[in-house]
Protein backbone atom coordinates (compact mmCIF):
# COMPACT_ATOMS: atom_id res chain seq x y z
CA UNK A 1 1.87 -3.83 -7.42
CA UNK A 2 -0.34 -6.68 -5.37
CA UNK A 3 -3.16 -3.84 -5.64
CA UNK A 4 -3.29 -3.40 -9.22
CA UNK A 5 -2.26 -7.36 -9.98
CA UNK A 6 -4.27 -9.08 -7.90
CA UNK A 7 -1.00 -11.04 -7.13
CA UNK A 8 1.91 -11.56 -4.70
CA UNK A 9 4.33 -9.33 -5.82
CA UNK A 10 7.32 -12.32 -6.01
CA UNK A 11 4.80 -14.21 -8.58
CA UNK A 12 6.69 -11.89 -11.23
CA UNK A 13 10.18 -11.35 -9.65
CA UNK A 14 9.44 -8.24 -7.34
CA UNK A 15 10.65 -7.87 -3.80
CA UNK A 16 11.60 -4.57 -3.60
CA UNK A 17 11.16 -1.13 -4.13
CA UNK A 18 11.94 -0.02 -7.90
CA UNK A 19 15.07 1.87 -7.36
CA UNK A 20 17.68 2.60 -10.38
CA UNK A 21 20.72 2.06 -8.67
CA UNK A 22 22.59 -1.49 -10.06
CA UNK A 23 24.62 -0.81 -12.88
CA UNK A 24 24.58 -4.20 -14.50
CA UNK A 25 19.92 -3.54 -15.23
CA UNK A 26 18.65 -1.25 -17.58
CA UNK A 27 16.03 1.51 -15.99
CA UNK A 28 13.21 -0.44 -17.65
CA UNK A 29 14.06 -3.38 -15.87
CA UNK A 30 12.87 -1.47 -12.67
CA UNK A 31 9.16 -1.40 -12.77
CA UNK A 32 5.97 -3.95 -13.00
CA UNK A 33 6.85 -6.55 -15.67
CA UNK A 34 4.55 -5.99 -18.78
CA UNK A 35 3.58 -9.54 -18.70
CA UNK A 36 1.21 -8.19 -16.08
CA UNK A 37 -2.57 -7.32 -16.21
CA UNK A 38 -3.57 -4.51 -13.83
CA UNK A 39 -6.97 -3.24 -12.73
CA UNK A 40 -7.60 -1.24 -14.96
CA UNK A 41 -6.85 -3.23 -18.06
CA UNK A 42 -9.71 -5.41 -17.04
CA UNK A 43 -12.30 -2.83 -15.86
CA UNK A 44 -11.88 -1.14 -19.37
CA UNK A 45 -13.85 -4.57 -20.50
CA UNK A 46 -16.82 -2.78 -18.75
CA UNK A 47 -16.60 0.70 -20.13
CA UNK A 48 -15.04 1.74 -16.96
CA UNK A 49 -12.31 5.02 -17.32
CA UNK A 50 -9.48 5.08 -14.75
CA UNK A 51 -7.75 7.72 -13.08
CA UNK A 52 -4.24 7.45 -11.36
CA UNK A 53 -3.48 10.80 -9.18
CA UNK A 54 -0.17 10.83 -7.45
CA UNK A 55 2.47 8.64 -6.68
CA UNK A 56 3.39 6.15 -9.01
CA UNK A 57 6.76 4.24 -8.40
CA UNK A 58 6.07 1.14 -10.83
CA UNK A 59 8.39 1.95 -13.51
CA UNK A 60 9.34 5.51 -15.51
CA UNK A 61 10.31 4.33 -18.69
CA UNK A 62 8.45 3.84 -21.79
CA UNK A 63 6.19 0.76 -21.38
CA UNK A 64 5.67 0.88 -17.46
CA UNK A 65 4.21 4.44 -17.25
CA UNK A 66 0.26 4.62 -16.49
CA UNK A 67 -0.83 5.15 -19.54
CA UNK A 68 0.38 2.42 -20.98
CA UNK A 69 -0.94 -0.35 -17.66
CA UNK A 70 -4.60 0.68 -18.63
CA UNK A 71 -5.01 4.47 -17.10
CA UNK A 72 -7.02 6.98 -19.25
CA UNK A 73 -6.24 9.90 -16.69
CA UNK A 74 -3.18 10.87 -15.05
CA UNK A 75 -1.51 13.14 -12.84
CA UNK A 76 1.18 12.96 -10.56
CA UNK A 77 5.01 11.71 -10.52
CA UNK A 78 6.35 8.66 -11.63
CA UNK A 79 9.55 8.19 -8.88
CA UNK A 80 9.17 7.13 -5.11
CA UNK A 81 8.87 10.49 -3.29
CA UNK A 82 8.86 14.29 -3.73
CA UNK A 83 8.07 17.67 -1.95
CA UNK A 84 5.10 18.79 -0.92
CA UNK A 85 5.80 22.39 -1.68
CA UNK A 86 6.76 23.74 -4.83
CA UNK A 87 10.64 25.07 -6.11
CA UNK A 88 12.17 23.42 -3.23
CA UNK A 89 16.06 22.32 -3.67
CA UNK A 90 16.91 18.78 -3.49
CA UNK A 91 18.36 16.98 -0.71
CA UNK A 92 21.11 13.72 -0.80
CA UNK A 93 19.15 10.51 -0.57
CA UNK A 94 15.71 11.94 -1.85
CA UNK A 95 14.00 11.20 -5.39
CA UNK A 96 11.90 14.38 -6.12
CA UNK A 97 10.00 13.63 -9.60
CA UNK A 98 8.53 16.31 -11.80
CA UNK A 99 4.41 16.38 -11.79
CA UNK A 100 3.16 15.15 -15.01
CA UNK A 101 0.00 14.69 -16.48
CA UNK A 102 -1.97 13.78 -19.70
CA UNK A 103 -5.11 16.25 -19.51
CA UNK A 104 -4.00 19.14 -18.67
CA UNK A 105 -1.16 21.57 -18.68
CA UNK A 106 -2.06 22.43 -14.28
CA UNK A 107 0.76 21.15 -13.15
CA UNK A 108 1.93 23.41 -11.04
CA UNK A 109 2.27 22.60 -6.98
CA UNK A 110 1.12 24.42 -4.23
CA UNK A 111 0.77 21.49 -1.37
CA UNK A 112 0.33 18.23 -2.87
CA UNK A 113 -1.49 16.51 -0.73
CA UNK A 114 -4.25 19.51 -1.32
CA UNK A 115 -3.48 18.95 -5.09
CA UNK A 116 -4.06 15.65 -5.07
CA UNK A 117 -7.34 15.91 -3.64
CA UNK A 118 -7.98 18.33 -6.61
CA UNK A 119 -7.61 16.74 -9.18
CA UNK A 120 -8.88 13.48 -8.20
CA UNK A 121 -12.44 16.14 -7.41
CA UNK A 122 -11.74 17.23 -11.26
CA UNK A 123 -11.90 13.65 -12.29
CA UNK A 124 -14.72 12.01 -10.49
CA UNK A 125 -16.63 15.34 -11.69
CA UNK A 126 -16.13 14.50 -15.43
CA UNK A 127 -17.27 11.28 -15.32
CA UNK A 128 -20.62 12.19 -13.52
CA UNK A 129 -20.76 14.43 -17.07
CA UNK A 130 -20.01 11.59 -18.85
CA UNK A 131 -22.09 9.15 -16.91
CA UNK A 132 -19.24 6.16 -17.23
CA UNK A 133 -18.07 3.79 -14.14
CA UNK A 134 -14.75 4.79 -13.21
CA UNK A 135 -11.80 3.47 -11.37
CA UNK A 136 -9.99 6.09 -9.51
CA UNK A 137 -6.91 5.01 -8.23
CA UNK A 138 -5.96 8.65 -5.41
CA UNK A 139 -2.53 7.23 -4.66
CA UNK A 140 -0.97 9.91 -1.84
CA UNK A 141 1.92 9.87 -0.75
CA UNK A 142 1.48 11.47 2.28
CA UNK A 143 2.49 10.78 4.81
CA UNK A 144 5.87 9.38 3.58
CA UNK A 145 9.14 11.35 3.81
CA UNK A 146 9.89 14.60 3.71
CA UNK A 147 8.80 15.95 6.78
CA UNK A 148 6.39 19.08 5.32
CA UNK A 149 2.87 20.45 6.29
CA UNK A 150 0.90 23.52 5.73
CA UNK A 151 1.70 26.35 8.51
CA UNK A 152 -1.94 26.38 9.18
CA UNK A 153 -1.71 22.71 9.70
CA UNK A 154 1.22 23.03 12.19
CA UNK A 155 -0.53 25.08 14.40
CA UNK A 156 -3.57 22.41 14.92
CA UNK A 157 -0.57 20.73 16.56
CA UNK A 158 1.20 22.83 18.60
CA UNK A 159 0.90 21.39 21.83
CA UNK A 160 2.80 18.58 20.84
CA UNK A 161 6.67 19.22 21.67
CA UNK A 162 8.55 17.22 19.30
CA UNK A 163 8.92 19.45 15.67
CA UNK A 164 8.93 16.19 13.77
CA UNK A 165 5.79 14.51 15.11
CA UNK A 166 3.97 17.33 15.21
CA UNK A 167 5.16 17.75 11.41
CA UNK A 168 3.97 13.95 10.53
CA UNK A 169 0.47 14.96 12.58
CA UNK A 170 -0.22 17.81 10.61
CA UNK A 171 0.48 15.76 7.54
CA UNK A 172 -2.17 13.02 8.32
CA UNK A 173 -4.43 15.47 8.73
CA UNK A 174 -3.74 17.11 5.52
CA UNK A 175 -4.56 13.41 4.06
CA UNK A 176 -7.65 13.55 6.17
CA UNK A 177 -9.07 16.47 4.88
CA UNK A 178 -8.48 15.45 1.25
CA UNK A 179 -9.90 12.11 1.81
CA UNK A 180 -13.40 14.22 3.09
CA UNK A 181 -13.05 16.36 0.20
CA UNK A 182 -12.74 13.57 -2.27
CA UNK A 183 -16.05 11.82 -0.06
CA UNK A 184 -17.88 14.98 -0.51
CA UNK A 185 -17.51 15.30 -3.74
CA UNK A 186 -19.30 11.75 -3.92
CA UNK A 187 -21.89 12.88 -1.94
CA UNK A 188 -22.31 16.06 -4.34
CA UNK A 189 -22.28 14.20 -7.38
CA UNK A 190 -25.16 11.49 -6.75
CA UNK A 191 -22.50 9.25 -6.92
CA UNK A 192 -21.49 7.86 -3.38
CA UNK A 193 -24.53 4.93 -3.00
CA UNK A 194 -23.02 3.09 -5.76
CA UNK A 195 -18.95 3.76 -5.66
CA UNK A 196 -16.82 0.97 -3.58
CA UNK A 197 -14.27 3.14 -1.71
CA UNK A 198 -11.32 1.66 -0.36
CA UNK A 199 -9.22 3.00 2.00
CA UNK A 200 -5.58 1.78 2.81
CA UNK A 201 -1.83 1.90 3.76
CA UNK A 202 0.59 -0.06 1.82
CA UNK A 203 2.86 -0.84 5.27
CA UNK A 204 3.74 0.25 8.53
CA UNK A 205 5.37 3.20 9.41
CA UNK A 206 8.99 3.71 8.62
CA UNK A 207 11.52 3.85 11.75
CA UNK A 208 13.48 7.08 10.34
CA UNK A 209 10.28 9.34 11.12
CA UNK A 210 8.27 9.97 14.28
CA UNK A 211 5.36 7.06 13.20
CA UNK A 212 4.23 4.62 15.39
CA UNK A 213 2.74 1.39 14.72
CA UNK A 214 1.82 0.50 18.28
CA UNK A 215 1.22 -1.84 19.75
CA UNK A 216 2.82 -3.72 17.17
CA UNK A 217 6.66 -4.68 16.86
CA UNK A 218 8.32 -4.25 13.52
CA UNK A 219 8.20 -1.26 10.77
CA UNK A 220 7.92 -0.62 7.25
CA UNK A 221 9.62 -3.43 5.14
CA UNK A 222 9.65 -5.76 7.93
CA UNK A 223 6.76 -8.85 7.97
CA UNK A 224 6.43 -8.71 11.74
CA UNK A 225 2.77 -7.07 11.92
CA UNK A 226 4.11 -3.74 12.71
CA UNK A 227 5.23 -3.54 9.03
CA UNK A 228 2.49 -5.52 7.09
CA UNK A 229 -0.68 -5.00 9.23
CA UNK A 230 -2.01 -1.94 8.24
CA UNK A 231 -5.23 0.05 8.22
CA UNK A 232 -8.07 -0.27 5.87
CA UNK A 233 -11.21 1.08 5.85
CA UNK A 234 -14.06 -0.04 2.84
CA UNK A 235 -17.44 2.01 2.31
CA UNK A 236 -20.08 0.70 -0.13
CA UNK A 237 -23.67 1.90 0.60
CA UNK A 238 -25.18 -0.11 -1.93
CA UNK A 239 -23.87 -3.26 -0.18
CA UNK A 240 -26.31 -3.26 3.04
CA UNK A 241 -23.62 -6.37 4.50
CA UNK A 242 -21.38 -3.51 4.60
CA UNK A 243 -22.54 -1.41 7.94
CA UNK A 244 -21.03 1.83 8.92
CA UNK A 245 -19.07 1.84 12.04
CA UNK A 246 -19.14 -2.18 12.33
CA UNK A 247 -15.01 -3.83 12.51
CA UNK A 248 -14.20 -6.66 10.24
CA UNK A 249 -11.89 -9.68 11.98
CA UNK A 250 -11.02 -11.23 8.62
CA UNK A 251 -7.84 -10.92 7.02
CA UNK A 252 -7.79 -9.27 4.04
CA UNK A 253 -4.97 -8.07 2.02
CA UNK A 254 -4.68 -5.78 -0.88
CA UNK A 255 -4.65 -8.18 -3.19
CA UNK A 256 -8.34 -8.98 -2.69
CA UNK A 257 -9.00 -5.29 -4.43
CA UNK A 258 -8.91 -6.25 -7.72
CA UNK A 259 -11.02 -9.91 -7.81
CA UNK A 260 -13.33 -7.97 -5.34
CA UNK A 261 -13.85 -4.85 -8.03
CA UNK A 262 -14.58 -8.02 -11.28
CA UNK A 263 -16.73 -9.71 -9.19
CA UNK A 264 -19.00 -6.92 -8.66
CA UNK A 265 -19.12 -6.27 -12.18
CA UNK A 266 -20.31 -9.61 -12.71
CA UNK A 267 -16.66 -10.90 -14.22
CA UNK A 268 -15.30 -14.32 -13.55
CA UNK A 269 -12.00 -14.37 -11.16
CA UNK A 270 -8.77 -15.64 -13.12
CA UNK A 271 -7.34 -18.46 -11.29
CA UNK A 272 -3.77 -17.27 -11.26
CA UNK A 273 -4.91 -14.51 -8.63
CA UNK A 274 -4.08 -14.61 -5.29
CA UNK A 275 -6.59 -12.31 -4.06
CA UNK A 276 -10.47 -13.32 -3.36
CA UNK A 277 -13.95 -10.99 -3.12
CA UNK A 278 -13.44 -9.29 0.07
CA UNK A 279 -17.31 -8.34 0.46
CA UNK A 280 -18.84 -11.20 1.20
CA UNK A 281 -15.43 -11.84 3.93
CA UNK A 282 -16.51 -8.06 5.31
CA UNK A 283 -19.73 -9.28 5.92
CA UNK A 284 -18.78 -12.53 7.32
CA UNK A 285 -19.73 -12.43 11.67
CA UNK A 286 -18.16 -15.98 12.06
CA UNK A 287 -16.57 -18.83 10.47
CA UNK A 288 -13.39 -16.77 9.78
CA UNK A 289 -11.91 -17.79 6.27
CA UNK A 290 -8.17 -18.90 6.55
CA UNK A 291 -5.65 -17.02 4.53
CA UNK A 292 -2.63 -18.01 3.58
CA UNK A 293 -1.22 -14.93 2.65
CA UNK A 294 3.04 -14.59 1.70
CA UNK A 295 5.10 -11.63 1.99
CA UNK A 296 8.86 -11.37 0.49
CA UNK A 297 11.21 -8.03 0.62
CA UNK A 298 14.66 -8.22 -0.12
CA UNK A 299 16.62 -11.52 1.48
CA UNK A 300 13.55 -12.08 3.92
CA UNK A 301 10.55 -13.88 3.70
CA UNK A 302 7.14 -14.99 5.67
CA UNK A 303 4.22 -16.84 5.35
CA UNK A 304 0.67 -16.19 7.38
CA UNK A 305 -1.28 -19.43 7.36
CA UNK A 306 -4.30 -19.39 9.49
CA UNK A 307 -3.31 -17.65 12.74
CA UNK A 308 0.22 -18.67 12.43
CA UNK A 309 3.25 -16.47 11.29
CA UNK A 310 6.57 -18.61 10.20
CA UNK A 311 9.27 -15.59 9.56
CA UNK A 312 12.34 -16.46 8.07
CA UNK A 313 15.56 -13.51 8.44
CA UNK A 314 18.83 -15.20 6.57
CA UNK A 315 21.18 -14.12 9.61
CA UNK A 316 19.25 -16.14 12.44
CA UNK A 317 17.01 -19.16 12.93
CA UNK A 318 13.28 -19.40 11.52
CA UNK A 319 10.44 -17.58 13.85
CA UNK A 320 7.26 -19.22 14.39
CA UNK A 321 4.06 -16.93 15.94
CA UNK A 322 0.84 -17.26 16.38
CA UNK A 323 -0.61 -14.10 15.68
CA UNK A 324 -3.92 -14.16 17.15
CA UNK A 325 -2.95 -14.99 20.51
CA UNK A 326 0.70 -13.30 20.66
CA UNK A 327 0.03 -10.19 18.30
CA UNK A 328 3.07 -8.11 19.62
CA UNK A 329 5.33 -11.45 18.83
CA UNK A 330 7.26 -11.76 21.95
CA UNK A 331 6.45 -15.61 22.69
CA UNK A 332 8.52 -17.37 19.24
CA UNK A 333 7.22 -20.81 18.80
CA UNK A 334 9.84 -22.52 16.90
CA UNK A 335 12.65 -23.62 19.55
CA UNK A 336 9.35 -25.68 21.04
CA UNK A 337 7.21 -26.51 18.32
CA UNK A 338 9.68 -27.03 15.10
CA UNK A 339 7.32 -29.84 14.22
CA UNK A 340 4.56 -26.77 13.89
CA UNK A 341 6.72 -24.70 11.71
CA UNK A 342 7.72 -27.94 9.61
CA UNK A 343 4.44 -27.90 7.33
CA UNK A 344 5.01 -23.64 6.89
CA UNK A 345 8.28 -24.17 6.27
CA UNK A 346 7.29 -26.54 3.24
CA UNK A 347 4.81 -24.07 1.98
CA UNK A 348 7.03 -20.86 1.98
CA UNK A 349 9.97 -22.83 0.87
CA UNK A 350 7.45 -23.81 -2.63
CA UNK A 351 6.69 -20.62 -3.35
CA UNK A 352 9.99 -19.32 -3.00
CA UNK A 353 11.35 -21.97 -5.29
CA UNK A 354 8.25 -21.77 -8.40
CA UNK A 355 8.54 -18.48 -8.41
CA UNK A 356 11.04 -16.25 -10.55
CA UNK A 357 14.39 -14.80 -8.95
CA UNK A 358 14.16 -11.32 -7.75
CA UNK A 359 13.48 -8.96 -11.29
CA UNK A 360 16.00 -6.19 -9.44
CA UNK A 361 18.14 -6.74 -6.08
CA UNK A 362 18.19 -3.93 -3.15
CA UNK A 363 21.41 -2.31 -2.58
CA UNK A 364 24.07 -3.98 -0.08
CA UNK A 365 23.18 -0.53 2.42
CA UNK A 366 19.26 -1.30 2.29
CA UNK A 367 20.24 -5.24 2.91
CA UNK A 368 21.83 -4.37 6.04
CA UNK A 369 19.91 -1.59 7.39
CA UNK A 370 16.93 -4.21 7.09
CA UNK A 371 18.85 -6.63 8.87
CA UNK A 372 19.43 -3.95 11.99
CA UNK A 373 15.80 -3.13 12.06
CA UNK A 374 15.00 -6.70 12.81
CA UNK A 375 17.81 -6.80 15.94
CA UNK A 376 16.05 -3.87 17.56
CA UNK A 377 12.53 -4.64 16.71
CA UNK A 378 10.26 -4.32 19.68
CA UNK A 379 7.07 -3.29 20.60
CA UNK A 380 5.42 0.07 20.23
CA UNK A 381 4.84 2.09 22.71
CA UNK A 382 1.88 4.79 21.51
CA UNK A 383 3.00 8.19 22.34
CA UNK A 384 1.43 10.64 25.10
CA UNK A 385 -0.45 13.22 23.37
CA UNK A 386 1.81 15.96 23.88
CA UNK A 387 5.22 14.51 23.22
């Protein structure tokens, strides 16, 4: 949702996943508030088309599906996770969603990762016919739960004892290899010079499969940087400040993708986003900008204000970090330095306050599994190769 928005997520009542499970909400309560403008919606103003392939997961009902947030082009399934192979039978606790699509009746699934890849080809193809800008929004779900790779896949892996992690390794490189597919077909097109491509996680690994997010502590839905600081990669050959190979210390966050894709199209940025142009930050060698960027998911909440980290988890005292200097968070700052955290404290406690009530509440079980995650959060230890 910050992707396509531009915006904090709790600016419009979200802090969780969009899962149909409280009696008391309609289903169309549980998805991206139509009040909303997303990416695509605004690149339209510039003849752009835009193509959604994949996972959705920002609301199934009528009003909240892509076609109706801007999309011309989809394909993929509208719920949080599914199988990678085809006529598989479902298992408790998963939400396996039927492919859909708009343009064509290819629905079918051999490995969707593969698929994916596919039809986002089939889509950046047409509009080299049509000789539009596009917006192509490849939205994998790999690697996330379940557990499935190509047999072929597996046995690039072999060595590695565990059955699980060697599973989740041959599923990143599935996601690889579509990723240099989709690149190739840039390159075949004509099109790669001029196309932005951004590449990104949405959070840190989950603790229920064999990821690891060393040498961070913390995992997915947690705001220690285990959870929230992720991976991104951005290619743009027409932008000489962006040089291949060269590493970026700015923070950025993914809701810089949308004022970053206007301003390159000559567009002003609306003032209500909380996002900024991330090229000219890329390109930046000193003179870091400071962010102050916020994060909220379920009961708990943080703030990242320069180099500092102010964490606040309702069944203990407030966490202070400085997250430059102590990245793995072992050294917490507040029993010494309250009168650091006071001015943080402010800040977070504003924008929790101006900003509307959670749209939909987790469920009691996800409350309290996220409260165990934080009691045995430490940090990760990479891995040998072989294990």
């Amino acid at each position: 949702m910050a992707l396509l928005t531009g915006r904090f997520p709790k600016r419009y009542g979200i802090t969780t996943n969009p899962n149909s499970k409280i009696d008391y909400l309609p289903e169309s309560h549980y998805g991206l508030p139509q009040t909303e403008k997303c990416l695509p919606q605004y690149l339209a103003e510039f003849g752009y088309n835009s193509a959604v392939i994949g996972k959705w997961h920002l609301g199934h009902t009528e009003g909240y599906q892509p076609t109706d947030r801007g999309f011309d082009a989809w394909w993929g399934f509208l719920g949080g996770s599914r199988y990678y192979f085809p006529n598989r039978p479902e298992k408790k606790g998963l939400n396996p969603s039927k492919i859909v699509s708009n343009y064509t009746e290819e629905t079918q699934v051999s490995y969707l990762t593969d698929d994916i890849a596919r039809e986002c080809i089939r889509f950046i193809r047409k509009q080299k016919e049509a000789g539009k800008p596009f917006f192509l929004y490849a939205s994998f779900n790999a690697p996330h739960a379940p557990l499935e790779a190509l047999p072929e896949d597996l046995e690039r892996f072999k060595h590695i004892k565990s059955k699980n992690r060697r599973t989740y390794c041959a599923m990143v490189h599935a996601l690889d290899r579509a990723m240099g597919r989709i690149l190739t077909a840039l390159d075949e097109t004509g099109l790669a010079r001029n196309t932005v491509v951004v590449f990104l996680s949405d959070n840190g690994g989950e603790p229920n499969i064999p990821t690891c997010n060393a040498p961070f502590k913390g995992e997915k839905r947690m705001h220690f940087e285990g959870g929230v600081r992720v991976p991104m990669i951005v290619r743009y050959p027409a932008d000489s400040r962006i040089r291949p190979g060269s590493v970026c210390e700015q923070v950025i966050s993914a809701v810089d993708v949308l004022p970053t894709m206007l301003a390159e199209n000559g567009a002003s940025i609306p003032e209500n986003l909380d996002g900024m142009n991330m090229l000219p930050l890329l390109a930046a060698k000193e003179n870091k900008v400071p962010r102050t960027l916020y994060w909220c998911t379920d009961y708990t909440s943080a703030i990242l204000d320069g180099d500092e980290k102010y964490l606040l988890v309702p069944d203990r005292a407030p966490q202070l970090y400085n997250v430059v200097k102590d990245y793995q968070e072992m050294n917490d700052l507040y029993p010494q330095h309250m009168e650091k955290a006071a001015p943080l404290a402010r800040k977070l406690g504003t924008y929790l306050t101006t900003t509307p009530a959670s749209r939909f509440p987790d469920t009691i079980s996800w409350s309290s599994g996220l409260m165990r995650q934080y009691d045995h959060a430490r940090p990760a230890v990479q891995p040998g190769a072989n294990k």
